[in-house]
Protein backbone atom coordinates (compact mmCIF):
# COMPACT_ATOMS: atom_id res chain seq x y z
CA UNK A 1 -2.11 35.53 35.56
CA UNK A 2 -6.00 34.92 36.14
CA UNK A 3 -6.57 36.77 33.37
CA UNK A 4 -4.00 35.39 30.95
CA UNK A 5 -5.15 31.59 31.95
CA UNK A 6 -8.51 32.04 29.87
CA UNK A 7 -6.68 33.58 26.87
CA UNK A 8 -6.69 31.05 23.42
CA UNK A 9 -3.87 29.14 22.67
CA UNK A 10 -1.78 29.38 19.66
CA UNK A 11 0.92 26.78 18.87
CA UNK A 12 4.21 27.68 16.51
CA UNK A 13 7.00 25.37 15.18
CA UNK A 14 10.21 25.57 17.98
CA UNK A 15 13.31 26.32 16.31
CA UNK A 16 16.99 25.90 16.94
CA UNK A 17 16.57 29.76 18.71
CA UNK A 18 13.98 27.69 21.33
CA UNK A 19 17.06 25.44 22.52
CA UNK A 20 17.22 27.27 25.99
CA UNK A 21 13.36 27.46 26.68
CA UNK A 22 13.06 23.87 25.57
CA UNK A 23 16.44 23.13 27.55
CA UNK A 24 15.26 24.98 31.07
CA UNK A 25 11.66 23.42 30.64
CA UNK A 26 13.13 19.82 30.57
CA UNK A 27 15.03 20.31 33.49
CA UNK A 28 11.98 21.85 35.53
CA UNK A 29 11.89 19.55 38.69
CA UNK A 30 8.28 18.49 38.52
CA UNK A 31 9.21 17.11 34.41
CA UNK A 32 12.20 14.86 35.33
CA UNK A 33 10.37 13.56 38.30
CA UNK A 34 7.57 12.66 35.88
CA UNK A 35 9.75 11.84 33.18
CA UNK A 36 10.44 8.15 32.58
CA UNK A 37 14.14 8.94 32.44
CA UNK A 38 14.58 11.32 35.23
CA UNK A 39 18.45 11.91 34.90
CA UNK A 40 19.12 15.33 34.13
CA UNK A 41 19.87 17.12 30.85
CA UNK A 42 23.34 17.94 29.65
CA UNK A 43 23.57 21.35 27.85
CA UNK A 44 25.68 19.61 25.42
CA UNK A 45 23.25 16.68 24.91
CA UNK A 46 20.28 18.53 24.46
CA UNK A 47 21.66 20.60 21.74
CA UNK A 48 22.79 17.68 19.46
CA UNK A 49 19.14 16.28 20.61
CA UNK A 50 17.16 18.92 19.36
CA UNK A 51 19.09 19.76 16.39
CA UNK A 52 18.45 15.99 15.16
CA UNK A 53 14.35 16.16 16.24
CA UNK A 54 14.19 19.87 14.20
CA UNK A 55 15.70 17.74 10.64
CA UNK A 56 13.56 14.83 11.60
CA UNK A 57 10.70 14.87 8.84
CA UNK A 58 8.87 12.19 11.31
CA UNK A 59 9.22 14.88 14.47
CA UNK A 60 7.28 17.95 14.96
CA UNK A 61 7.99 20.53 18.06
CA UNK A 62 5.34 23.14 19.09
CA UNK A 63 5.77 26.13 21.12
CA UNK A 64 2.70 26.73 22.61
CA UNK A 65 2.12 30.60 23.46
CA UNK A 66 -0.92 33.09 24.21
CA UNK A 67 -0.99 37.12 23.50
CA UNK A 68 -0.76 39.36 26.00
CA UNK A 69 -2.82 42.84 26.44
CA UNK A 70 0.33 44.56 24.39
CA UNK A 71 0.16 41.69 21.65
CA UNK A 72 3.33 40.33 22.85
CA UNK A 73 3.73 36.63 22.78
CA UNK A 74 3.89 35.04 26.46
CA UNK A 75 4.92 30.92 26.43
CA UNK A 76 3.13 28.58 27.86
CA UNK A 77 4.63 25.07 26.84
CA UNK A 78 6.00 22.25 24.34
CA UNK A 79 4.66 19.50 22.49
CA UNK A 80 6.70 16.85 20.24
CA UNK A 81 4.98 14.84 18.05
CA UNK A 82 7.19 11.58 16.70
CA UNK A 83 5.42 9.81 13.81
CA UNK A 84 6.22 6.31 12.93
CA UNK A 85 3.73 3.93 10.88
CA UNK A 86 0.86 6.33 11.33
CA UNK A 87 1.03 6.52 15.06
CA UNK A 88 1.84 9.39 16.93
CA UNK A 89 3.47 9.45 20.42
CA UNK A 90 3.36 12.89 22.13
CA UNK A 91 5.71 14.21 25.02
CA UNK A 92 4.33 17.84 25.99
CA UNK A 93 4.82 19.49 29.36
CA UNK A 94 3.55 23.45 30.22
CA UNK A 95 5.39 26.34 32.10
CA UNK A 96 5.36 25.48 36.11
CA UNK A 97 3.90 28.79 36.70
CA UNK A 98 0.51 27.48 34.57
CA UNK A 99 -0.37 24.69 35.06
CA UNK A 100 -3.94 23.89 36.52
CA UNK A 101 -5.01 26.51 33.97
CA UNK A 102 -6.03 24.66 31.30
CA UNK A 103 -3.25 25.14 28.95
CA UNK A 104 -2.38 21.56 29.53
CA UNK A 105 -5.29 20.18 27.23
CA UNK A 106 -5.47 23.41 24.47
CA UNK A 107 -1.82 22.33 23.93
CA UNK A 108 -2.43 18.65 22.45
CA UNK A 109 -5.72 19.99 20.95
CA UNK A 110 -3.62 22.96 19.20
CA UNK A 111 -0.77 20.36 18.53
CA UNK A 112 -2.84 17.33 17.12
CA UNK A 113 -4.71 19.17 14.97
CA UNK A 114 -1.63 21.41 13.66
CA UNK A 115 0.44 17.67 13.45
CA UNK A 116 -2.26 16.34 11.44
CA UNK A 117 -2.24 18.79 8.79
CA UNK A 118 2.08 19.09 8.41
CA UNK A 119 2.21 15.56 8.73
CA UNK A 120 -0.62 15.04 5.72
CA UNK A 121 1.28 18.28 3.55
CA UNK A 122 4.40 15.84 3.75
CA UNK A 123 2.40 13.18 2.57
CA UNK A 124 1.91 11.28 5.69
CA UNK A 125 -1.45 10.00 7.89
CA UNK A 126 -1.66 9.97 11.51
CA UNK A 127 -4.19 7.48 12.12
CA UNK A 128 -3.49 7.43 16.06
CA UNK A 129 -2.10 9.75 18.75
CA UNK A 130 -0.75 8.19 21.84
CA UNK A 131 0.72 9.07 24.91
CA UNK A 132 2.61 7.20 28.17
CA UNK A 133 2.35 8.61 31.37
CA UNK A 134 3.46 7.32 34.84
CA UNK A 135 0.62 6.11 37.04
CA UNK A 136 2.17 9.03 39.59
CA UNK A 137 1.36 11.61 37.78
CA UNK A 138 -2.71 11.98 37.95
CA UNK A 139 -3.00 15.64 36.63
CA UNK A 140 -1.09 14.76 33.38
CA UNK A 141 -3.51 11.24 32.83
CA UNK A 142 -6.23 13.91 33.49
CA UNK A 143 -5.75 16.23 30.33
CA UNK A 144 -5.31 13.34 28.23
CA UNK A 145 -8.56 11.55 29.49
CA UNK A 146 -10.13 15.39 29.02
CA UNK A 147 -9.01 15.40 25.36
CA UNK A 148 -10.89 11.89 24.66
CA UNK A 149 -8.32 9.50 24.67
CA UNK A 150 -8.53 6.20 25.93
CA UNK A 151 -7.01 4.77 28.89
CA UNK A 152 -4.92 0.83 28.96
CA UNK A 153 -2.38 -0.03 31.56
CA UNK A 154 1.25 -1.55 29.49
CA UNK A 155 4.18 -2.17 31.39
CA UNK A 156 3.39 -0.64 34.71
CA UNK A 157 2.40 2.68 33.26
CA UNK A 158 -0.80 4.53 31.46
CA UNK A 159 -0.96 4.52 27.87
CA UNK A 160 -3.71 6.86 26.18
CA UNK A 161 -4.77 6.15 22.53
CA UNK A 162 -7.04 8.17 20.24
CA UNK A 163 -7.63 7.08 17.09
CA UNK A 164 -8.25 10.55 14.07
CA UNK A 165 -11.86 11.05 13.64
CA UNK A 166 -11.37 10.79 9.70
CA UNK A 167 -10.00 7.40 10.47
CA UNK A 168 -12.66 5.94 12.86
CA UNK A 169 -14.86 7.15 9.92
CA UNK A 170 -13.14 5.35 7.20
CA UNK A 171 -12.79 1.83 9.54
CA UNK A 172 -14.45 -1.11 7.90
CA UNK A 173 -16.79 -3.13 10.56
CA UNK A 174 -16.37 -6.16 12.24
CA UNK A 175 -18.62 -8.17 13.78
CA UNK A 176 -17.32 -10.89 16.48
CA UNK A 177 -20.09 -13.68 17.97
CA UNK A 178 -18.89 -16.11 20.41
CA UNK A 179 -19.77 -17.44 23.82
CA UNK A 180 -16.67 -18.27 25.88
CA UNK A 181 -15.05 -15.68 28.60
CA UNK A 182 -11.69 -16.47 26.99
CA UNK A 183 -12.97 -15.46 23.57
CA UNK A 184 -14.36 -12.46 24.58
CA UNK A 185 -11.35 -11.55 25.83
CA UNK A 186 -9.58 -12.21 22.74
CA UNK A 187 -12.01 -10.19 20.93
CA UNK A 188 -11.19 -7.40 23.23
CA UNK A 189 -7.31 -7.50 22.73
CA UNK A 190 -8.06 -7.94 18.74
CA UNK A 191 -9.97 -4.96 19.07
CA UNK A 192 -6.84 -2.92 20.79
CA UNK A 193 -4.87 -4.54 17.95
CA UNK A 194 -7.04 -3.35 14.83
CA UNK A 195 -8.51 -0.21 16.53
CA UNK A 196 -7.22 2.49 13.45
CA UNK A 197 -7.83 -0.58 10.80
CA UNK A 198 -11.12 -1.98 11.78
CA UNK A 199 -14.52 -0.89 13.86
CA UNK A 200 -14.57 -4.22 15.85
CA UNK A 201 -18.26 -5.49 17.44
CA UNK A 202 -18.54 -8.17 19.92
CA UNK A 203 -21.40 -10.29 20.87
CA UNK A 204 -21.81 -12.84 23.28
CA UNK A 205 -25.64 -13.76 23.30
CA UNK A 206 -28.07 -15.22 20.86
CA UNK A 207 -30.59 -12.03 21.30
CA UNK A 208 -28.08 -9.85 19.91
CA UNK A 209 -27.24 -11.36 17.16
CA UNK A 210 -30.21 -9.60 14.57
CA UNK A 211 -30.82 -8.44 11.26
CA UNK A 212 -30.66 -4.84 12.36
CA UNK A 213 -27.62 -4.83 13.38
CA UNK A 214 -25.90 -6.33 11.79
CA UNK A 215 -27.35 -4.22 8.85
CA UNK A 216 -26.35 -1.39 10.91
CA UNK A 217 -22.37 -2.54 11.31
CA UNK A 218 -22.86 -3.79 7.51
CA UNK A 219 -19.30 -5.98 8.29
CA UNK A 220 -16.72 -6.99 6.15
CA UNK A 221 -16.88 -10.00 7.72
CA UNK A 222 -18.79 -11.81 10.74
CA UNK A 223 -16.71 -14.36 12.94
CA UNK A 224 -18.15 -16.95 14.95
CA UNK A 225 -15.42 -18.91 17.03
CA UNK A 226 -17.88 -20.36 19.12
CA UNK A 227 -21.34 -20.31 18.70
CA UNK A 228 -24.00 -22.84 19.06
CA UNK A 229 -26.84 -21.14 17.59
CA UNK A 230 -28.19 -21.51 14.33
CA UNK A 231 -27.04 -18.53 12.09
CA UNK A 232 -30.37 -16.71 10.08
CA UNK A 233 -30.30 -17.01 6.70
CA UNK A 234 -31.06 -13.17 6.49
CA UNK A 235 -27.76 -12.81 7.94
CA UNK A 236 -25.09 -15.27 6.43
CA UNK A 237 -26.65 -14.71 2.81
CA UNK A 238 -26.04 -10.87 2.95
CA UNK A 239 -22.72 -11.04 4.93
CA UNK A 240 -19.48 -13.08 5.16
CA UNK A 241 -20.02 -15.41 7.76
CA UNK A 242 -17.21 -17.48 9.02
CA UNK A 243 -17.27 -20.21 11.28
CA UNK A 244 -14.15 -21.95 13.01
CA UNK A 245 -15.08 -25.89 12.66
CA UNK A 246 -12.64 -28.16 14.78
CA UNK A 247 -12.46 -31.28 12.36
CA UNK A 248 -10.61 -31.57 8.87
CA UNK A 249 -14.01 -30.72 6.73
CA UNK A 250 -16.34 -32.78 5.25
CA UNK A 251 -14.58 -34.98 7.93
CA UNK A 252 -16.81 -34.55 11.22
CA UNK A 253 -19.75 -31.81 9.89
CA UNK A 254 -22.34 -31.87 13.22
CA UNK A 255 -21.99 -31.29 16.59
CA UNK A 256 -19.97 -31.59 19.64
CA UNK A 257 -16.62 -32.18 17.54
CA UNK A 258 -14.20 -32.06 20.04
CA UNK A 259 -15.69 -34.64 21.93
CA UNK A 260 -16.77 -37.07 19.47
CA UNK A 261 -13.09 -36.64 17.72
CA UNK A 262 -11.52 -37.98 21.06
CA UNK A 263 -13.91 -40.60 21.18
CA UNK A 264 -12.76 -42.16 17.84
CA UNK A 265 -9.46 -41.83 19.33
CA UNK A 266 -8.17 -38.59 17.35
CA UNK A 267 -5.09 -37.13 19.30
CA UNK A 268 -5.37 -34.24 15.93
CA UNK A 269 -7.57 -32.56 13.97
CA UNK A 270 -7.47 -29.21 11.74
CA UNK A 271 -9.29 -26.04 12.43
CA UNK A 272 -11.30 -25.34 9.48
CA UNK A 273 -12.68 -21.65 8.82
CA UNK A 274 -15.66 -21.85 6.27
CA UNK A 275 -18.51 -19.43 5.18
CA UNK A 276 -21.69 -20.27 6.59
CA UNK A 277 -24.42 -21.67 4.02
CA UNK A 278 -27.45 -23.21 4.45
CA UNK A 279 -26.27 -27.39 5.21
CA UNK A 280 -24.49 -28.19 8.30
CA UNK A 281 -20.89 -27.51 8.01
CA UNK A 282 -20.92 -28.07 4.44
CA UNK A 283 -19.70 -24.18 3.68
CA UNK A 284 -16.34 -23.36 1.34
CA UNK A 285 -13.50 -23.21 3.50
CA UNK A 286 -10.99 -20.32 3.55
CA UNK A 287 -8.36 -22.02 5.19
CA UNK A 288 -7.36 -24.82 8.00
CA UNK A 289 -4.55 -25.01 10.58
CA UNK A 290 -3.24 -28.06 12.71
CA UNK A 291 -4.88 -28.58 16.07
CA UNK A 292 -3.64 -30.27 19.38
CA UNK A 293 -6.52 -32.44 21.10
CA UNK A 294 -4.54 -32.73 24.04
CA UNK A 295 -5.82 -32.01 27.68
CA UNK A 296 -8.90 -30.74 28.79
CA UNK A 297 -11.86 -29.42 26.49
CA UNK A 298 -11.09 -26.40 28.10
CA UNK A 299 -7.53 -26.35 27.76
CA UNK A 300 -8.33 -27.74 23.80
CA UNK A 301 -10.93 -24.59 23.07
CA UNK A 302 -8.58 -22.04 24.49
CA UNK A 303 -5.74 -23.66 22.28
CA UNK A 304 -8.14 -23.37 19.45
CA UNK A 305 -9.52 -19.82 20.19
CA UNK A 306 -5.36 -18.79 20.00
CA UNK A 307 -4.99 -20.37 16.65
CA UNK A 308 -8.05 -18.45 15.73
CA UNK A 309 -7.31 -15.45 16.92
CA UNK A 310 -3.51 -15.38 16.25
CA UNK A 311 -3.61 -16.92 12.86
CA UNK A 312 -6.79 -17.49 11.01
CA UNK A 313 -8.68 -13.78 11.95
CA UNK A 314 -5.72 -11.99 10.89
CA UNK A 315 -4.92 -13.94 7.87
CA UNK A 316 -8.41 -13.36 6.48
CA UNK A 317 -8.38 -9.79 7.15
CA UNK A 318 -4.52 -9.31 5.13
CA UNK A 319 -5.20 -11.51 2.50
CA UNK A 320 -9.11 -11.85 1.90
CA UNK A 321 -9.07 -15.40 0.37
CA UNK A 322 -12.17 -16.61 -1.68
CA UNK A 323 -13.03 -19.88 -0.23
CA UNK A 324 -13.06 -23.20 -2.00
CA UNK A 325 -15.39 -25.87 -2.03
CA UNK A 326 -14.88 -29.14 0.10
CA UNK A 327 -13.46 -32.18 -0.85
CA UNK A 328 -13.57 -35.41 -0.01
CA UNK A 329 -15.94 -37.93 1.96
CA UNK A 330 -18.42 -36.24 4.40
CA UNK A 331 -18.60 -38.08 7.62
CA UNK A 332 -21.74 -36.33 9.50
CA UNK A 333 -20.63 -36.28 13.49
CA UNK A 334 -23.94 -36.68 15.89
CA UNK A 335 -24.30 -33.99 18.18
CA UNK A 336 -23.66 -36.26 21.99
CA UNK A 337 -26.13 -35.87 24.56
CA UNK A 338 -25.55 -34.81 28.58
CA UNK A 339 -26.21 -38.52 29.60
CA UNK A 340 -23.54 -40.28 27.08
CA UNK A 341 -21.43 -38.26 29.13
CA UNK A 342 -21.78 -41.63 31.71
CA UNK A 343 -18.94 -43.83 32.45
CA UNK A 344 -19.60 -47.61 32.34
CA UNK A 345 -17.83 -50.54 33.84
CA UNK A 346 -17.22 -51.75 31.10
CA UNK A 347 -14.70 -48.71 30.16
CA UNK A 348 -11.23 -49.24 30.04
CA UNK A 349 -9.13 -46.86 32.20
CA UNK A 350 -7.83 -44.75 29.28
CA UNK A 351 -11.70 -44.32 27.83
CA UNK A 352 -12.46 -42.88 31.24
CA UNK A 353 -9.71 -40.79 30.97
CA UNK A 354 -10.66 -39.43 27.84
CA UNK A 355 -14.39 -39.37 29.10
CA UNK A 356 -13.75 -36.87 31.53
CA UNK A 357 -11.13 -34.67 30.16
CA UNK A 358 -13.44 -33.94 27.02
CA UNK A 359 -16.09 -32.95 29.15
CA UNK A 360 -13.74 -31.19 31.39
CA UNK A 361 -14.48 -27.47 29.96
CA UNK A 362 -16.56 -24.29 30.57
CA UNK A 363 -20.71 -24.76 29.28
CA UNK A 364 -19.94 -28.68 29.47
CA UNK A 365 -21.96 -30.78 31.72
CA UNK A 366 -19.06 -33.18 32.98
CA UNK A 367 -18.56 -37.22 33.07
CA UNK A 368 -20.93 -38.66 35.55
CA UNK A 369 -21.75 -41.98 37.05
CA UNK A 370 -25.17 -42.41 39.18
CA UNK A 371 -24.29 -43.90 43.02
CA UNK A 372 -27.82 -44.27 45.05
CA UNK A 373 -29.40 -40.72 45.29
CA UNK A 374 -26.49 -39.07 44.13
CA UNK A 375 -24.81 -38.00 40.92
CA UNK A 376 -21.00 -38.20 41.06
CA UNK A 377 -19.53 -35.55 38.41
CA UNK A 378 -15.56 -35.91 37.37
CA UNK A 379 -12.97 -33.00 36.44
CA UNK A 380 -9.58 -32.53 36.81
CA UNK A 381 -8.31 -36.09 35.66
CA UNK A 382 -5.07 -37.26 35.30
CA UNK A 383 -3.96 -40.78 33.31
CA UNK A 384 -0.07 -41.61 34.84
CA UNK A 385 1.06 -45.04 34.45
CA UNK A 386 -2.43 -47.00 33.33
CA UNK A 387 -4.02 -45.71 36.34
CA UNK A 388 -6.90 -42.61 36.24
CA UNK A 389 -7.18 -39.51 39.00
CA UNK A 390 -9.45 -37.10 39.25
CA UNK A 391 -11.66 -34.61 41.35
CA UNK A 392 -15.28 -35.52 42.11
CA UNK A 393 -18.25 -33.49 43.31
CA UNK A 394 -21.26 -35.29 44.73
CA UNK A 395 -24.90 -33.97 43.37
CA UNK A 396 -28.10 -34.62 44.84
CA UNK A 397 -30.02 -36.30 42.05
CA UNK A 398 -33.70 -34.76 41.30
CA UNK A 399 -34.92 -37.42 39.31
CA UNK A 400 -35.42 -41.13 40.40
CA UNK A 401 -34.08 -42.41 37.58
């Protein structure tokens, strides 16, 4: 069989005549062991099975097969295709007798491309192929990895995606700027989420953000749920920029919202996505959503970035809004300073509550009072019954102020 293992591959449709092939490969030891139900097939069953998959417009089965020297057909192994909202899962296994010969990857290659070309005759797109495998089963995560797909743990197992070439092609651009871990993260997972719709960017640093290349990506649309840099001109008046502003615009344009909202004793606010223009938060807005300011400024931007990434992101990509203009009396916020981060005695115990909780957050220097040579920094704080807790950490000061 040396010689047979570097013959080409050829793949057919199966037929009811395939029942006992498909039946004795299914029960092949090494198939229910990898199988994710491993109980064994019932003659019976599998008949009434494969007689549904063969009328199934959504299912295709391949026989996969090479020719010997006499032109006869010798098989080498199955591959199912179930289509369902342009995604196609594939269960394929080869003959015991072959495997490690190759066949394993020529039959998804054979079978994806014959899928893709039934499945479009019928009037249907496959926009993605996927495929679960158990983590015990290494050479079968191997020939999917081999034919390019990608590789995500879900659920305790390996799932491999590839998204159709013609597809990737056709995928409008995204572009994604912010500089928190968490929304990075997001970005990743939105990313997963709009692979076959959208060719999703991601930058997290101010030297990336250029002309070029955002040229390059030419996006739909550029997001920025966090970003403290200013925004070129060259880039928000070519593109849609949108900007995730945490006050109830033209309430609270300027910086450091957050913290001067719980200042002026705000336990709400409304996320407000606007285009970027050339004044300081004074773009239309798209649309706003309700916004907690409860707990830390950490635990408040995460809470935001969900909103943003849950809600507003994918409502502007479905719907596309035009924005309006903003209405109402602009109140300008000033942008607060590291040292009016400071507590004072004469701060009530609630205000140094809030103090430290709004500066309690990832890229925010925290609350601080000055003690000798030392600067005492607060986090973690607590307000139970009028009365303040909270972690401190002890700094050596480098100024003599």
């Amino acid at each position: 069989m040396k010689d047979a293992g570097r013959r080409r591959l050829h793949v057919r449709r199966a037929g009811a005549g395939d029942g006992e092939l498909l039946f004795s490969w299914a029960n092949d030891m090494d198939v229910r062991r990898n199988a994710f139900s491993q109980e064994e097939i019932v003659w019976e069953e599998h008949l009434q099975w494969l007689k549904g998959k063969l009328a199934d417009e959504n299912c295709l089965i391949y026989i996969g097969f090479i020719y010997m020297t006499d032109m006869s057909e010798k098989c080498v192994g199955q591959i199912r295709l179930d289509l369902e909202d342009g995604r196609a899962e594939i269960d394929y296994s080869v003959v015991s007798s072959l495997r490690g010969q190759g066949y394993g990857a020529s039959l998804l290659e054979q079978g994806m491309e014959r899928a893709q070309e039934e499945f479009a005759g019928a009037g249907k797109r496959v926009r993605t192929f996927t495929g679960r495998v158990k983590k015990s089963n290494p050479a079968s995560a191997r020939v999917f990895e081999k034919c390019g797909f990608e590789k995500k743990e879900e659920d305790g197992c390996l799932v491999f995606e590839k998204v159709c070439e013609d597809v990737r092609r056709q995928r409008p651009a995204i572009l994604i700027c912010t500089q928190k871990s968490w929304n990075a993260e997001l970005a990743r997972q939105m990313k997963e989420r709009y692979d076959t719709e959208y060719d999703i960017s991601v930058i997290t640093k101010k030297e990336e953000l250029t002309r070029e290349r955002v040229e390059a990506l030419s996006p739909v649309y550029v997001f920025f749920p966090h970003w403290s840099y200013l925004i070129p001109e060259a880039i928000y008046s070519r593109f849609p920029c949108v900007v995730f502003h945490m006050t109830d615009l033209p309430y609270g344009r300027g910086g450091s919202p957050l913290q001067n909202l719980i200042v002026r004793g705000h336990t709400h606010t409304r996320l407000s996505a606007i285009r970027v223009d050339a004044g300081l938060d004074t773009g239309d807005v798209y649309l706003k959503e309700e916004l907690s300011l409860e707990g830390t400024a950490e635990e408040v931007l995460r809470r935001a970035s969900g909103i943003v990434f849950s809600k507003m992101i994918p409502y502007l990509l479905e719907h596309r809004p035009d924005p309006v203009p903003q209405s109402g009396e602009a109140v300008v916020f000033k942008r607060r300073k590291p040292e009016d981060g400071q507590l004072l005695p004469q701060m009530d115990e609630k205000t140094i509550y809030d103090y430290i909780r709004m500066l309690d957050g990832e890229g925010y220097p925290n609350a601080f009072i000055r003690l000798g040579e030392y600067t005492l920094r607060f986090y973690g704080a607590d307000f139970q019954n009028g009365r303040v807790t909270a972690q401190v950490r002890f700094e050596k000061r480098t100024d003599r102020e």
